[in-house]
Protein backbone atom coordinates (compact mmCIF):
# COMPACT_ATOMS: atom_id res chain seq x y z
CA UNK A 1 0.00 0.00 0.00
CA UNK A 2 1.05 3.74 -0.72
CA UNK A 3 -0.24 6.67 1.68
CA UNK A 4 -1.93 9.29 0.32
CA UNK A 5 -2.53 12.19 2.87
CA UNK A 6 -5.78 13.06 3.09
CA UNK A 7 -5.09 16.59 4.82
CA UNK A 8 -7.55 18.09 7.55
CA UNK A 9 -8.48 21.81 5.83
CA UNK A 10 -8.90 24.67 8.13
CA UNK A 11 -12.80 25.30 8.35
CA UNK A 12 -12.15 29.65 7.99
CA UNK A 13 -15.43 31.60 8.51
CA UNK A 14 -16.50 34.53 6.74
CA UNK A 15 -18.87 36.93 6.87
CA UNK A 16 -19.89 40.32 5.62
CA UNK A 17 -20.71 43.42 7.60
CA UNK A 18 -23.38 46.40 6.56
CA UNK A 19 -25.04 48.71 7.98
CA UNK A 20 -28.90 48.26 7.57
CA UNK A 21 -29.78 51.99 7.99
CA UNK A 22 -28.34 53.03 4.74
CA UNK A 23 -30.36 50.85 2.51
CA UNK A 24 -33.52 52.94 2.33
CA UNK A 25 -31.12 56.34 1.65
CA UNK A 26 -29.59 54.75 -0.72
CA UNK A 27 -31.09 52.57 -3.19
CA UNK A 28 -28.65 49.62 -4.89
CA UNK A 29 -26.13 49.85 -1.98
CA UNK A 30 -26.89 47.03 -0.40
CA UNK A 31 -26.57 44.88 -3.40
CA UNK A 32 -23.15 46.37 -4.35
CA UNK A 33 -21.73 45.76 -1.12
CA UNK A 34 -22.50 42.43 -1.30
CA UNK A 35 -21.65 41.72 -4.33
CA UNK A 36 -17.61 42.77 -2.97
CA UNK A 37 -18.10 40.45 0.14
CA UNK A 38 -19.21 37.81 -2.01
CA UNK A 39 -16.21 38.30 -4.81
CA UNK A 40 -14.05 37.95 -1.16
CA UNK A 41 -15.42 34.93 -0.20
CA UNK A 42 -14.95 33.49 -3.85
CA UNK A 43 -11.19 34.35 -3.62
CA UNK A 44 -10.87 32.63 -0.35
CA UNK A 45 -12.61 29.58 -1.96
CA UNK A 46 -9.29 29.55 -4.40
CA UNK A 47 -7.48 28.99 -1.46
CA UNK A 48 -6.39 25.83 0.37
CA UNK A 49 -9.17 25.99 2.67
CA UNK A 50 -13.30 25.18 3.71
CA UNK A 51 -14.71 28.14 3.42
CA UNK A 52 -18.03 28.27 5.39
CA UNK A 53 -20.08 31.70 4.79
CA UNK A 54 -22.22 33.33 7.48
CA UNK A 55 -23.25 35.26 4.46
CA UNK A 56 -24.71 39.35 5.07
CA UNK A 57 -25.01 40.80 8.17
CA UNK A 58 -26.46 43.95 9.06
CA UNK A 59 -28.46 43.79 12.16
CA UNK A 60 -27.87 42.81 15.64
CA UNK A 61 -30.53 39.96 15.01
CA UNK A 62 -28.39 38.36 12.48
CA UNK A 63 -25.19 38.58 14.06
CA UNK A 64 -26.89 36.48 16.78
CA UNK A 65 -28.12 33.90 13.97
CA UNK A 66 -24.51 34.22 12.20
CA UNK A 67 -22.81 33.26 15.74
CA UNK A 68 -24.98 30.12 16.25
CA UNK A 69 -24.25 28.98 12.31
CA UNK A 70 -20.20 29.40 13.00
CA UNK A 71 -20.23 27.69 15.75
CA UNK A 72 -22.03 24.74 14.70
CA UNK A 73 -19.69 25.00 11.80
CA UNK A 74 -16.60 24.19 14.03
CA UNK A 75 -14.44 27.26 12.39
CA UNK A 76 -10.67 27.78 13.35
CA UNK A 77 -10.63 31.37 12.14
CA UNK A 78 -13.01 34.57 10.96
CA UNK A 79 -12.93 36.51 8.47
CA UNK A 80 -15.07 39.69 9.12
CA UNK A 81 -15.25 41.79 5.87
CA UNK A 82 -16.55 45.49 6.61
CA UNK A 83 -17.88 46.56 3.70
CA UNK A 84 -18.48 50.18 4.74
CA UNK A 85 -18.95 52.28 8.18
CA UNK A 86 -21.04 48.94 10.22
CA UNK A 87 -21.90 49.95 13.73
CA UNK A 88 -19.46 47.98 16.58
CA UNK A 89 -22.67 46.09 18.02
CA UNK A 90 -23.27 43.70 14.37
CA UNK A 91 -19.36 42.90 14.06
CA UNK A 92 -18.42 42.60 17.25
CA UNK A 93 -20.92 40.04 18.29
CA UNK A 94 -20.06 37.16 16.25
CA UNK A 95 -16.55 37.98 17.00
CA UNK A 96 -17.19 37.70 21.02
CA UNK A 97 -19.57 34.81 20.68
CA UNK A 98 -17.29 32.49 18.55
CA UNK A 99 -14.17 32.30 20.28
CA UNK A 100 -11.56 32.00 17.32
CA UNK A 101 -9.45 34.36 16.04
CA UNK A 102 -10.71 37.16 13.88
CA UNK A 103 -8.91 38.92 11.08
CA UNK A 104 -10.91 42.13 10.27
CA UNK A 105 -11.02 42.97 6.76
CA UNK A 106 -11.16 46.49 5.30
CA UNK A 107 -10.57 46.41 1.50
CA UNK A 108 -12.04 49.01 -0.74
CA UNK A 109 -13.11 48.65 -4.09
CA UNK A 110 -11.20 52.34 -5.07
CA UNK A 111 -7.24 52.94 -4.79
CA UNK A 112 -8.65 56.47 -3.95
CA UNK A 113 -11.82 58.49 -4.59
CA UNK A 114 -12.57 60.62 -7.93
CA UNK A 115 -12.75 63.77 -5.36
CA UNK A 116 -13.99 66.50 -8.26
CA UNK A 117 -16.82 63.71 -8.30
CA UNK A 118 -17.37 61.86 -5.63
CA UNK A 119 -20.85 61.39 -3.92
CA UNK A 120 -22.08 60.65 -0.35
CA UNK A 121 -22.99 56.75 -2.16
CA UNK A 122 -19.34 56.46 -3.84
CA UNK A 123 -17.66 57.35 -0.16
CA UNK A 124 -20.06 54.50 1.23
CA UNK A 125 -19.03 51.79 -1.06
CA UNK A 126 -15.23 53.01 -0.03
CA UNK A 127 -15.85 53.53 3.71
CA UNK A 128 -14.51 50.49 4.38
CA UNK A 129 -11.61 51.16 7.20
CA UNK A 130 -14.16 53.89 8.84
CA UNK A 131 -15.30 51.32 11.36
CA UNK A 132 -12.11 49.98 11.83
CA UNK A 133 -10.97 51.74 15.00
CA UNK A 134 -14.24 51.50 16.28
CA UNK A 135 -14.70 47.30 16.28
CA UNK A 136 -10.78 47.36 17.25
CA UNK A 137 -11.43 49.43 20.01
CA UNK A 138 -14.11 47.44 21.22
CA UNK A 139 -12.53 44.05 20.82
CA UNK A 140 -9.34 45.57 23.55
CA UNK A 141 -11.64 46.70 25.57
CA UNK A 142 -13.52 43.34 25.19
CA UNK A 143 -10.04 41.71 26.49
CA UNK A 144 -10.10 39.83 22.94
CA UNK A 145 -8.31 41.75 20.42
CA UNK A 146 -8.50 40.91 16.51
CA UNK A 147 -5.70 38.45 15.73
CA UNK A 148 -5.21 41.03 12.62
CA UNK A 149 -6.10 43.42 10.54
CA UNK A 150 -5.91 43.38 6.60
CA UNK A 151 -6.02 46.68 5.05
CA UNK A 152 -5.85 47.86 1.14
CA UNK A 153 -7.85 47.07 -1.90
CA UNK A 154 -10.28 44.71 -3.11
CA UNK A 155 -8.40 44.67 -6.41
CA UNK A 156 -4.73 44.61 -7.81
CA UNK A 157 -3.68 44.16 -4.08
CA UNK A 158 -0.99 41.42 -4.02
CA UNK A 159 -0.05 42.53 -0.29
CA UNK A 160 -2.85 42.16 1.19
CA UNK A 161 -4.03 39.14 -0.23
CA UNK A 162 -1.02 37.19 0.19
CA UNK A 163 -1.65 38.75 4.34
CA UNK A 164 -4.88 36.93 3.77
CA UNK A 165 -3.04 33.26 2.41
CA UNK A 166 -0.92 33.57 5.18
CA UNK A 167 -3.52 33.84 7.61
CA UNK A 168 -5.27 30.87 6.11
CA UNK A 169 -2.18 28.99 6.21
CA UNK A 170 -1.26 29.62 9.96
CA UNK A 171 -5.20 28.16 10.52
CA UNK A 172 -4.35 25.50 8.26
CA UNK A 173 -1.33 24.96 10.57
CA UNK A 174 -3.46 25.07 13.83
CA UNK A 175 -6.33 22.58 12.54
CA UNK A 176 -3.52 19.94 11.37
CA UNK A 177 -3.36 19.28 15.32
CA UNK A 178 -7.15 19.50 15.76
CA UNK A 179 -8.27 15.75 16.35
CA UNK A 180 -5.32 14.70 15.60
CA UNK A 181 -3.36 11.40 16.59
CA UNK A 182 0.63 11.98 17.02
CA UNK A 183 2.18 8.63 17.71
CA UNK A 184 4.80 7.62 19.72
CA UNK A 185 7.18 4.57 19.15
CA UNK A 186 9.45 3.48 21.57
CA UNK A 187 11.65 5.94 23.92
CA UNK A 188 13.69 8.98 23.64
CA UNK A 189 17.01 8.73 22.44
CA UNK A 190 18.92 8.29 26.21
CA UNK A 191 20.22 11.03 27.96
CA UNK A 192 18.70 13.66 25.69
CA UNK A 193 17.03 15.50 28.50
CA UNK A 194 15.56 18.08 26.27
CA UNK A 195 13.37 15.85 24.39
CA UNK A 196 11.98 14.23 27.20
CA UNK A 197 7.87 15.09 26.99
CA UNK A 198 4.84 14.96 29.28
CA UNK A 199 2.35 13.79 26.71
CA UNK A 200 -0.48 15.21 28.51
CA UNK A 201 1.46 18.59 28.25
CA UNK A 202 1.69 18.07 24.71
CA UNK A 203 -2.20 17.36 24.32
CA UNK A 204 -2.94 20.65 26.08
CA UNK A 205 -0.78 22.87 24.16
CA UNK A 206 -1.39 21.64 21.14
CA UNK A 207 -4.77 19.55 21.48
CA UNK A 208 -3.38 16.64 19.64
CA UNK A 209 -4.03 13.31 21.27
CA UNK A 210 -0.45 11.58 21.36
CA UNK A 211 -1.10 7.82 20.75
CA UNK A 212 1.31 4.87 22.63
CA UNK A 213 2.94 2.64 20.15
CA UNK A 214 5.03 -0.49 20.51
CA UNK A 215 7.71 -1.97 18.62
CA UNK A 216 5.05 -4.74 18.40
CA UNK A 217 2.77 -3.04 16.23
CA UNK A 218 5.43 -1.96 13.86
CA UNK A 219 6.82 -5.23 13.49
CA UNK A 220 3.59 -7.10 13.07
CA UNK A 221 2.39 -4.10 10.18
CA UNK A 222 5.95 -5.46 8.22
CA UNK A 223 5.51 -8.81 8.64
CA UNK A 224 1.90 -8.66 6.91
CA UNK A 225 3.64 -6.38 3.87
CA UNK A 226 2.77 -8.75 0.69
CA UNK A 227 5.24 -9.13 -1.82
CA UNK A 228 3.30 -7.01 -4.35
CA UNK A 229 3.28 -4.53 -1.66
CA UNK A 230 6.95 -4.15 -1.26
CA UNK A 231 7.48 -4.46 -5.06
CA UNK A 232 5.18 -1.14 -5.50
CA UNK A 233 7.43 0.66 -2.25
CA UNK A 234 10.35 -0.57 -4.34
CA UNK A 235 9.53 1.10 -7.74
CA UNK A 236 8.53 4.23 -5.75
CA UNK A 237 12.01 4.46 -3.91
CA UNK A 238 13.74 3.89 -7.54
CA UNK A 239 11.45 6.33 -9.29
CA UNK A 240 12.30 9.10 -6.17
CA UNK A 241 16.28 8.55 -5.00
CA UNK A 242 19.08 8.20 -7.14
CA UNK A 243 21.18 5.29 -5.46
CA UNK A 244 24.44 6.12 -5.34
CA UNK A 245 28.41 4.33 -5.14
CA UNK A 246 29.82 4.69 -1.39
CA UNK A 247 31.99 7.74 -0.47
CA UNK A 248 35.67 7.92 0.94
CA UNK A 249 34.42 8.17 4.28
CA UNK A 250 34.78 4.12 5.37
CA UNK A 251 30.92 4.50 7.13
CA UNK A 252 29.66 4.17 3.61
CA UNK A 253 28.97 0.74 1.58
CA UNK A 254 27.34 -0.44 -1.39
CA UNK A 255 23.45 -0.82 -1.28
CA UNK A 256 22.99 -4.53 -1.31
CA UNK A 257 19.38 -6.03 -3.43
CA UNK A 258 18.45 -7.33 0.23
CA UNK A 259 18.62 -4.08 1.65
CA UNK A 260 16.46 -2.53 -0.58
CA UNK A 261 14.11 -5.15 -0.46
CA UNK A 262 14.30 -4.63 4.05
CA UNK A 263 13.90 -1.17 4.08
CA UNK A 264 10.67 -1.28 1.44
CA UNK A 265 9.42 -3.75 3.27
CA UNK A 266 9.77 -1.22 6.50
CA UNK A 267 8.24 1.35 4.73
CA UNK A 268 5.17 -0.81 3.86
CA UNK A 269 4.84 -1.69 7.21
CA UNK A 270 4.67 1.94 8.11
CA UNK A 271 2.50 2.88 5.68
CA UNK A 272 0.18 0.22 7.44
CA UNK A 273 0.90 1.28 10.68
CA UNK A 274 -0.10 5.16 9.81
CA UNK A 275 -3.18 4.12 8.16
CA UNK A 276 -4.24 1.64 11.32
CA UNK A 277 -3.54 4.23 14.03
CA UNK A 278 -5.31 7.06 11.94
CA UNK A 279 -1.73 9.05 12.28
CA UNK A 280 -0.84 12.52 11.78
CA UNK A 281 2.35 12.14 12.73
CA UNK A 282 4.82 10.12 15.04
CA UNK A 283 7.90 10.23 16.91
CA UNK A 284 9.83 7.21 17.28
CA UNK A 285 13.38 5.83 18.20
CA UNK A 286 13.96 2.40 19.11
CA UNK A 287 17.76 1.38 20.56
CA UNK A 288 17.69 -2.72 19.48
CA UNK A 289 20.35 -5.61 20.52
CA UNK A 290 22.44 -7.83 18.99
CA UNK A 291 20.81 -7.42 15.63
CA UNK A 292 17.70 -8.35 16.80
CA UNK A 293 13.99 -7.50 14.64
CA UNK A 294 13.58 -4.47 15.89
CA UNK A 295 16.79 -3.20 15.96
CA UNK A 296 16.61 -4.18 11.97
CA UNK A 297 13.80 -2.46 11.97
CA UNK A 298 14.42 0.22 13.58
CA UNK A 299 17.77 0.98 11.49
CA UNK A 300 15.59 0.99 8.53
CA UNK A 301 13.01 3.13 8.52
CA UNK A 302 14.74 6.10 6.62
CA UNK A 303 13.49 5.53 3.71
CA UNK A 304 9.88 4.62 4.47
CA UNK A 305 9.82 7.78 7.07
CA UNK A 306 11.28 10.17 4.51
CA UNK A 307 8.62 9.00 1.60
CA UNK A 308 5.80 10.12 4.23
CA UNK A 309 7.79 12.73 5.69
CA UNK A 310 7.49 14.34 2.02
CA UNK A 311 3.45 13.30 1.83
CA UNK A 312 2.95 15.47 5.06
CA UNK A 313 2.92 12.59 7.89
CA UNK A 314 5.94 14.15 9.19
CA UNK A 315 8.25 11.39 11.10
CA UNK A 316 11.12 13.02 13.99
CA UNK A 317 13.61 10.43 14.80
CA UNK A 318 15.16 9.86 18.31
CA UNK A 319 11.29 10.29 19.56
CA UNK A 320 11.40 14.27 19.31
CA UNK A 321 7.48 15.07 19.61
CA UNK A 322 8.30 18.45 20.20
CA UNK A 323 10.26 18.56 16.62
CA UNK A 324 7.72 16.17 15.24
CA UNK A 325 4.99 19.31 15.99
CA UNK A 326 7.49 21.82 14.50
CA UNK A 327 7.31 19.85 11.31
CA UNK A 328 3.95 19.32 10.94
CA UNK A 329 3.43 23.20 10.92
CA UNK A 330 5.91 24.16 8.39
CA UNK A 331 4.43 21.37 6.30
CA UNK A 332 0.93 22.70 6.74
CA UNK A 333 2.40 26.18 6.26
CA UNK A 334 3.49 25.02 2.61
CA UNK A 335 6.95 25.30 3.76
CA UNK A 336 8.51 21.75 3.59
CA UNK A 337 9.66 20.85 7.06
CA UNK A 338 12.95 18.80 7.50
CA UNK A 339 13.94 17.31 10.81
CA UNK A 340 17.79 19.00 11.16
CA UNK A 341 20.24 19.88 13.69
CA UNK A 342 23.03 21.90 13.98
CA UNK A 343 26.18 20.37 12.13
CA UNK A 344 29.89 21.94 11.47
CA UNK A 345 30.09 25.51 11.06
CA UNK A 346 32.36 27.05 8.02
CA UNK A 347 34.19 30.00 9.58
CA UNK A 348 35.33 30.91 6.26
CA UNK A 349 31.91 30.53 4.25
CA UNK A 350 30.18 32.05 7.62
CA UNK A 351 27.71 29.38 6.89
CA UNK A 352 27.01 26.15 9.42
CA UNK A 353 25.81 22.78 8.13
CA UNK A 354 21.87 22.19 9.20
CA UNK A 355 20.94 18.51 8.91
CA UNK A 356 20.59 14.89 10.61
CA UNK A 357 20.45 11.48 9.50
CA UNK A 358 17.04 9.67 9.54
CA UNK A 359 13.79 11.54 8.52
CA UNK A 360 13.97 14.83 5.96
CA UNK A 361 11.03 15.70 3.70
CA UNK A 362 12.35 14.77 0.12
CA UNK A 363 9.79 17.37 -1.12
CA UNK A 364 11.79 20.51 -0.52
CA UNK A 365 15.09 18.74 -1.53
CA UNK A 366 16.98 20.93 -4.48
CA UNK A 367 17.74 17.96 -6.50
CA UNK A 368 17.08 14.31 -6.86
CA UNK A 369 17.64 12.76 -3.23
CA UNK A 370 20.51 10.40 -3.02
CA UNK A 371 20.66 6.79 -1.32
CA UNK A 372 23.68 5.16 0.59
CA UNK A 373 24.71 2.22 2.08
CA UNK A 374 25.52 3.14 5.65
CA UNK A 375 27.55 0.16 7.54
CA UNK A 376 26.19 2.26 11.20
CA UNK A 377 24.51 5.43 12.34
CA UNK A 378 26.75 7.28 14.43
CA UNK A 379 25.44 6.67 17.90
CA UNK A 380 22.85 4.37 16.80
CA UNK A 381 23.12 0.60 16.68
CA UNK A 382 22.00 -1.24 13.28
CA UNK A 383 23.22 -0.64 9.76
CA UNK A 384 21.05 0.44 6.38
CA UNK A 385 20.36 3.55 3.99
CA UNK A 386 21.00 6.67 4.57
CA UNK A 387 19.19 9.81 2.68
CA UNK A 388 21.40 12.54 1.61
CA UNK A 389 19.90 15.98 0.23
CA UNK A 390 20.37 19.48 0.58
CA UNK A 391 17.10 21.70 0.76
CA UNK A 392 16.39 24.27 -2.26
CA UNK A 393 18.32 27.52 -2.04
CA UNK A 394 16.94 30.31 -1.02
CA UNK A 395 15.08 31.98 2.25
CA UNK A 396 14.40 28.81 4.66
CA UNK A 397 13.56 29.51 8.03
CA UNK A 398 14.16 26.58 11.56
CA UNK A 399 11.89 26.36 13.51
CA UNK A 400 12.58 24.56 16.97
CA UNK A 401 9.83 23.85 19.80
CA UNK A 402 11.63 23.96 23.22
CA UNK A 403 10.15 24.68 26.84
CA UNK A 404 10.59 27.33 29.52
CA UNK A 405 11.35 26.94 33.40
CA UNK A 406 7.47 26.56 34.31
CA UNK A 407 6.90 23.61 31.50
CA UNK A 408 5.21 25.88 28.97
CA UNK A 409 6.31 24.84 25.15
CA UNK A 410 8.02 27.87 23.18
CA UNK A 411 8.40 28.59 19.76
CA UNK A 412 11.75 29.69 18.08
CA UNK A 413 12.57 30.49 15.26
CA UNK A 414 15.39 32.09 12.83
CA UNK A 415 14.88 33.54 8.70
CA UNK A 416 18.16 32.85 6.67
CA UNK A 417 19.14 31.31 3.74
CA UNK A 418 20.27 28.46 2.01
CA UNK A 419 23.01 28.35 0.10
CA UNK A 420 23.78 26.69 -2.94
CA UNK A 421 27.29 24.52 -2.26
CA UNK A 422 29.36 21.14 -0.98
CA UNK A 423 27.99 19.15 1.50
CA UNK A 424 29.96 16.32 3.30
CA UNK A 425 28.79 13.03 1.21
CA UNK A 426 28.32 10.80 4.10
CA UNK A 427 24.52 9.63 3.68
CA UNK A 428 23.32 12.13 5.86
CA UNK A 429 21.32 15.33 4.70
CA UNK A 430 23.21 18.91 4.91
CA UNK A 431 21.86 22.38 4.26
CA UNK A 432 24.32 25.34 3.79
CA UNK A 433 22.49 28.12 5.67
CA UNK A 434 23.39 31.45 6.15
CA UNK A 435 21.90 34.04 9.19
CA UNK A 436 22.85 37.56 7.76
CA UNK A 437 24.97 37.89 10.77
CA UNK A 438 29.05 36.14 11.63
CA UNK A 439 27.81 32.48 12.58
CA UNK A 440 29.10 32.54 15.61
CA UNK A 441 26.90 35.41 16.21
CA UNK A 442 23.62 33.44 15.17
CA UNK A 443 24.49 30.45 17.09
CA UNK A 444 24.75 31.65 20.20
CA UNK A 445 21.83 33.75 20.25
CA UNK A 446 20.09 30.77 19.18
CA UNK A 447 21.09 28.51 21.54
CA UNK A 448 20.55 31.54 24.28
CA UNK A 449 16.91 31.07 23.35
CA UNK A 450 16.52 27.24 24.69
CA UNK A 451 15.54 25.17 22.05
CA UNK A 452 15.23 21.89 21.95
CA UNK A 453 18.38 20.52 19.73
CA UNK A 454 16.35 19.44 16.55
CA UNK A 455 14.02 21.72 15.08
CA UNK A 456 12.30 22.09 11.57
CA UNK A 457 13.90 23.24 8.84
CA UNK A 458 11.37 25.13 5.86
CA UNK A 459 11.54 26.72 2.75
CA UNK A 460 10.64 30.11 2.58
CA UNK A 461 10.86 33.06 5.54
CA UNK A 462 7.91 31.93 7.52
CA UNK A 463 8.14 34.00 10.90
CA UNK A 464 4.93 35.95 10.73
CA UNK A 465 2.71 32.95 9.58
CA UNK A 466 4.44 31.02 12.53
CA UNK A 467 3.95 33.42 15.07
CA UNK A 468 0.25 33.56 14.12
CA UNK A 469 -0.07 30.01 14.46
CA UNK A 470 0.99 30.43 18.08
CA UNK A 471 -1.08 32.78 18.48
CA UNK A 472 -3.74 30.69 18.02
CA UNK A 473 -2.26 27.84 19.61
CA UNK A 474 -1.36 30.28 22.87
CA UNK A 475 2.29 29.58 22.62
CA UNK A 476 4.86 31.79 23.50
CA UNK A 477 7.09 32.94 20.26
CA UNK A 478 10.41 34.57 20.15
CA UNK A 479 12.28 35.49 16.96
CA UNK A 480 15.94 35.53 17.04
C-alpha cells in the first residue's frame, strides 16, 4: 500500500458586515456591497481551505443567527469583511460569541476616490476602514483583540491578499493538530534530557491526542507487507532517489538487493501502521540488541519515514514530539519541514551545516535525493540507507519547539538562507544556511533562546505565519 494524505483543511469563517440603515437612503447599496463580500469569499474559496459563509449581516438579530451557524460550523478562524462604516454592536458580536481568532477585513473597491466627483454613495461603497478603529477598540476593551487586521484594496492588491493566504495557512497549521493522533514509538534517544515530553502537556498545548505505540505493532504491520506490496514501495524508492556508489568516508557501503528489499518492506509496514492508528504524525526511536527485529527495523526506517515525511505525515527520529509538531506546521504552512540539527560551522563561508540522518522531507530537496549504504549510524546501533539531500536555495527559516522553566512549550525560530554549495557526502542530509549575521553570532543567540536541539527546517521566511499560528495555539514565540 502507498499513503496518500488526506489533509484536515482549516474550516475559515467569513462573513460580511453592513449597515442596515443606509439601505432605504440609498437605493442599490446594499446589493453592491454584497456583491464585494461575495467576490471575497470566492477568492478565499481559491485557497487551500473550507470556506463556510455566514453570508450578510447587518443587524444585531443576524449577528446572533450568524454566531450560532459558525459555531455549529466548528471554524478555526473569521474573516469579518466590513464593507463600509457597520456599527461595533453587528461585528463585534459574532466575533465575542465564537471564540476564534478574527482577522478584520477592510478592502475598498477604489485605490482612492474621484474627489472632483465623488458622492455621499461612492464614499459608502469606499468607507470600508471607517469602522475599523471602532470594532478594534471594542474588541481591547472586550479583552479579545482581533488576531489582525488586513487593510488595502479589493483589487490589484498582491499585499494584502497574500496577508490573507498567510492567515489561512497559519489556521491551516493550527487545525492539522485538531483531532489529531501523534504517535509515539518506543523511547527517547537516552540522555537527551531536552526531548523528554509529558504527553499530557503536549495534548494541552497543542490539542493533539499523542497515541502509545510499541515496537510490536510496527513489526507485526511489516511482517503482513505482501510481496506485491513491497514491489510497489520498491519502484517508488527507484522512481524518487538516485542510489548512489559509497563515499571515501569508510561509514559508507554499497546498497545490497536485500537491503532494498528490508527497508521497502519497512516502509510498507509503516504505511500500514499510519493508516491503522489514523496518524498525523509520530515520533519514534527504538535502541535494538544484537541485531535483533527491531533493531533491523528500527535501522531501517529512513526511507519509508522520509517517503511520508514528504506526503505530510511528518516522522522526527530519536522520539522528538516536540520537533515532530514543528514539522507538521511548516508542512501545513506550505513550507517543507525537514527534521535538522546543527552540524559543522564554516568560519570561512560564515555558513554552518543544518541537517541529521534519519527523517527529511524529500519534497523541498533541491535535487534528486541520493541513497547510501551506511555500515552504522553514528550513535545508533544497526546498519542500512542513509538519505542525503540538501534543501532548495533560497530563504528557509528553523523552527525549533523547546520549553521554559514553568513547562510551557516555546516557539523559536530564525529567517536565513540556504546556500547553494558542498555538503559532506556521508549519507546524511546537509543544508548550507546562512543568518545575515558572523555564525558565531547566530548560534549563540540561538542557543541563548533554549531550544530543543532538533528543530524544523522550511523553505521560505515563515516567521509571521508562525507566530500567528501560536497565536492561536497560545504559545509563547520569540524570533531571534
Amino acid at each position: 500500500m502507498s499513503i496518500e494524505l488526506k489533509r484536515a483543511r482549516a474550516r475559515v469563517g467569513v462573513m460580511t458586515v453592513g449597515h442596515e440603515p443606509y439601505w432605504e437612503q440609498f437605493p442599490g447599496l446594499r446589493e453592491e456591497l454584497a456583491g464585494y463580500g461575495q467576490e471575497f469569499e470566492n477568492r478565499l474559496r481559491e485557497l487551500d481551505v473550507e470556506v463556510v459563509s455566514a453570508g450578510f449581516v447587518d443587524t444585531v438579530d443576524k449577528a446572533f443567527a450568524a454566531t450560532e451557524y459558525l459555531k455549529k460550523q466548528d471554524v478555526d478562524l473569521l474573516f469579518s469583511f466590513l464593507s463600509t462604516y457597520v456599527t461595533s454592536s453587528t461585528a463585534a458580536t459574532p466575533i465575542l460569541g465564537l471564540s476564534v481568532p478574527t482577522v478584520l477585513v477592510a478592502l475598498q473597491p477604489r485605490q482612492r476616490l474621484d474627489y472632483s466627483n465623488t458622492t455621499t454613495y461612492m464614499q459608502l461603497v469606499n468607507d470600508n476602514v471607517c469602522s475599523l478603529p471602532e470594532i478594534a477598540g471594542v474588541l481591547v476593551r472586550a479583552g479579545r483583540p482581533a488576531a489582525g487586521m488586513v487593510i488595502g484594496t479589493l483589487y490589484d492588491d498582491a499585499a494584502a491578499m497574500d496577508d490573507v493566504r498567510a492567515w489561512c495557512r497559519a489556521a491551516n497549521a493550527r487545525r492539522a493538530f485538531k483531532y489529531a493522533r501523534i504517535g509515539y514509538l518506543g523511547h527517547t534517544y537516552e540522555g537527551m534530557y531536552d526531548m523528554n515530553s509529558d504527553p499530557s502537556a503536549f495534548t494541552f498545548a497543542f490539542g493533539a491526542h499523542v497515541q502509545m505505540l510499541e515496537m510490536c505493532d510496527l513489526s507485526k504491520a511489516v511482517s503482513s507487507a505482501t510481496q506485491r506490496e513491497i514491489d510497489a514501495k520498491l519502484e517508488e524508492i527507484h522512481a524518487t532517489f538516485t542510489v548512489s556508489d559509497p563515499f571515501i568516508d569508510p561509514v559508507t557501503r554499497p546498497i545490497k538487493p536485500e537491503d532494498l528489499a528490508w527497508s521497502a518492506k519497512v516502509a510498507v509496514g509503516l504505511d500500514k501502521l499510519v493508516d491503522e492508528f489514523g496518524l498525523t504524525g509520530l515520533a519514534y526511536y527504538y535502541k535494538g540488541l544484537d541485531d535483533n527485529e527491531y533493531e533491523r527495523i528500527g535501522s531501517n526506517m529512513v526511507l519509508g519515514n522520509s517517503l511520508l515525511t514528504g506526503k505530510g505525515i511528518p516522522l522526527a527520529g530519536e522520539a522528538d514530539l516536540k520537533t515532530c509538531a514543528a514539522m507538521l506546521i511548516m508542512d501545513r504552512l506550505e513550507a517543507g519541514g525537514s527534521f535538522a540539527e546543527l552540524h559543522p560551522c564554516d568560519f570561512k563561508d560564515n555558513i554552518v551545516l543544518v541537517g541529521h540522518d534519519g527523517p527529511h522531507n524529500i519534497k523541498i530537496a533541491d535535487d534528486r535525493p541520493v541513497i547510501r549504504g551506511l555500515e552504522l549510524f553514528h550513535g545508533k546501533r544497526g546498519s542500512g540507507i542513509g538519505v542525503e539531500f540538501s534543501i532548495k536555495a533560497g530563504p528557509v527559516t528553523l523552527l525549533s519547539i523547546g520549553q521554559t522553566a514553568q513547562g510551557r512549550y516555546k516557539m523559536i525560530v530564525a529567517e536565513g538562507e540556504s546556500i547553494k554549495g558542498p555538503i559532506p557526502q556521508t549519507g546524511n542530509t546537509n543544508t548550507r544556511c546562512s543568518f545575515g549575521r558572523p555564525v558565531a553570532q547566530f548560534v549563540e543567540q540561538w542557543c541563548s533562546a533554549g531550544p530543543t536541539h532538533h528543530f524544523a527546517l522550511g523553505v521560505g521566511h515563515r516567521a509571521r505565519e508562525i507566530k500567528r499560528t501560536a497565536a492561536m495555539l497560545g504559545i509563547e514565540i520569540q524570533v531571534i
